[in-house]
C-alpha atoms as a PDB file:
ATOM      1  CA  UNK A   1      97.613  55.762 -39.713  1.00  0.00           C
ATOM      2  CA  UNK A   2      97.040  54.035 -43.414  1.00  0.00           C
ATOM      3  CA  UNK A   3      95.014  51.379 -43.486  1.00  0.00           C
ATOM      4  CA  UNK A   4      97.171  48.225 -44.395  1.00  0.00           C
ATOM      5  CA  UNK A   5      97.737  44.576 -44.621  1.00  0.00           C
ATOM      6  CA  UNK A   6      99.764  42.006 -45.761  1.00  0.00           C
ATOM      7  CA  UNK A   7      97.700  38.375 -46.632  1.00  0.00           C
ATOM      8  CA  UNK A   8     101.509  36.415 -46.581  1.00  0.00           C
ATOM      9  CA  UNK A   9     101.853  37.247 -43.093  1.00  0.00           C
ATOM     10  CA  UNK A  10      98.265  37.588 -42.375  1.00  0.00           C
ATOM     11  CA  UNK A  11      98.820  41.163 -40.726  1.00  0.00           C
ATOM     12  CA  UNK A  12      95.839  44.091 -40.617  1.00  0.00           C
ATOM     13  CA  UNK A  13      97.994  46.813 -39.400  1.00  0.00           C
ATOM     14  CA  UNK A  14     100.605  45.255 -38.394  1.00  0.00           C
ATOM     15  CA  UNK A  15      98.431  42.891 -35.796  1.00  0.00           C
ATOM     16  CA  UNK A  16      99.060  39.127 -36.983  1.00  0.00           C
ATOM     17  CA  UNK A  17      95.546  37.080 -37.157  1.00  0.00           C
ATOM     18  CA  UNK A  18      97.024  33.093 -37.137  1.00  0.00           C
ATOM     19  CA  UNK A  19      93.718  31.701 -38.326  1.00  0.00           C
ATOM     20  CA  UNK A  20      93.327  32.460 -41.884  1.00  0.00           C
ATOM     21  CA  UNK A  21      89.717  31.792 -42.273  1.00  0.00           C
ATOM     22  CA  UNK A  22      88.975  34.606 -39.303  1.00  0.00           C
ATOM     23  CA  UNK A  23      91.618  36.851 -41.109  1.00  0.00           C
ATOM     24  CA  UNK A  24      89.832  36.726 -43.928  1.00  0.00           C
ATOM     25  CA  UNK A  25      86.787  37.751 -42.084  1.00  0.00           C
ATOM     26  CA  UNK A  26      88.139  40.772 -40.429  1.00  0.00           C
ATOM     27  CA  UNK A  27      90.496  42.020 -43.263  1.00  0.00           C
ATOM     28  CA  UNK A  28      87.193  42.064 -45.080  1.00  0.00           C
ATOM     29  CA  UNK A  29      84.749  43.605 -43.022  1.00  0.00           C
ATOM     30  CA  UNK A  30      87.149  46.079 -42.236  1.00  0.00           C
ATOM     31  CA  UNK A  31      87.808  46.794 -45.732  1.00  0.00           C
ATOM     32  CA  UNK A  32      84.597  47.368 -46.308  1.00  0.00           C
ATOM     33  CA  UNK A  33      84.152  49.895 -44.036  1.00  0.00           C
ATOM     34  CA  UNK A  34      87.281  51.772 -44.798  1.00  0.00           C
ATOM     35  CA  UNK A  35      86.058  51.799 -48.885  1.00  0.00           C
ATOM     36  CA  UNK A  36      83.272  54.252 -46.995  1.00  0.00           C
ATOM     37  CA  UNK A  37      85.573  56.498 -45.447  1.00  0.00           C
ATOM     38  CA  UNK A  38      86.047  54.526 -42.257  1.00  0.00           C
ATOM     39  CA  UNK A  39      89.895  54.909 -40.556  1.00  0.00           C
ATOM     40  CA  UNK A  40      90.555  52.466 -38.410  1.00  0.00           C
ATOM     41  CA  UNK A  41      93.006  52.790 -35.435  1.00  0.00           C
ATOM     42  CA  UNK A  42      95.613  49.061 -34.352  1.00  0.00           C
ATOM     43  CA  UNK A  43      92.641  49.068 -31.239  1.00  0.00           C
ATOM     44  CA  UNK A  44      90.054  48.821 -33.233  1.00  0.00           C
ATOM     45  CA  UNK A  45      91.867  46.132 -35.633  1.00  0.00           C
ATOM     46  CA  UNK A  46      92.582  44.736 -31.958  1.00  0.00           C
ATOM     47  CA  UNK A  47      88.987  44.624 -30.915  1.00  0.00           C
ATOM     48  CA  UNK A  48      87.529  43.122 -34.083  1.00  0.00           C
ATOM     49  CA  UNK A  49      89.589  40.400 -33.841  1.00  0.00           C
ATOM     50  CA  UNK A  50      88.797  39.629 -30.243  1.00  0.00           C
ATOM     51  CA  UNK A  51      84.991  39.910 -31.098  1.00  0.00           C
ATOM     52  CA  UNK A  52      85.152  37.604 -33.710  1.00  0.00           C
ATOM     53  CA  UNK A  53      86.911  34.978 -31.817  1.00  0.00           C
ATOM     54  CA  UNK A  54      84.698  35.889 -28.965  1.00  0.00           C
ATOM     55  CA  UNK A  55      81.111  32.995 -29.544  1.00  0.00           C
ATOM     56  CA  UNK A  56      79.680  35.143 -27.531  1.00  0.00           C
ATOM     57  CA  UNK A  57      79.985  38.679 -28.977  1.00  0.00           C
ATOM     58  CA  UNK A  58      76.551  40.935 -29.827  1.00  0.00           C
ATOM     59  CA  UNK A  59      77.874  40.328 -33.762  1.00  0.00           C
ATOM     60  CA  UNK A  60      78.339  36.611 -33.345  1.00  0.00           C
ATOM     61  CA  UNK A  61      75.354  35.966 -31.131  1.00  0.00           C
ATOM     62  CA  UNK A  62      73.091  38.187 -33.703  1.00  0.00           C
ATOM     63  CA  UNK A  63      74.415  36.138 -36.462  1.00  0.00           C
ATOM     64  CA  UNK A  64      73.266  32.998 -34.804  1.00  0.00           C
ATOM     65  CA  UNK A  65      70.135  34.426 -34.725  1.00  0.00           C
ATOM     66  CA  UNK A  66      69.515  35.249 -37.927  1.00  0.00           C
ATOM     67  CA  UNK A  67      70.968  31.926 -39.158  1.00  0.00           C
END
């Protein structure tokens, strides 16, 4: 599967992100990752989202750390 996304309806693969600010956030990182050869699968769009939402994710809670 192509990695895609559509900002008007804030959709990464077809999986709709309602908070724009954490859309951003994902789309992003994701895109990122898939500029280095990185193709992502709708569960691992899935599971991004849920550990960015999550406060107490490794990513989240290492962040905190650091800053």
């Amino acid at each position: 599967m192509q990695f895609n996304f559509d900002n008007q309806r804030q959709t990464i693969m077809g999986v709709t992100v309602s908070d724009r600010q954490l859309y951003r956030c994902v789309r992003d990182a994701m895109l990122f990752n898939v500029y280095e050869g990185w193709q992502p699968t709708v569960a691992d769009v899935q599971e991004a989202i849920a550990n960015a939402k999550d406060p107490n994710s490794r990513g989240n809670q290492k962040f905190a750390e650091e800053f």
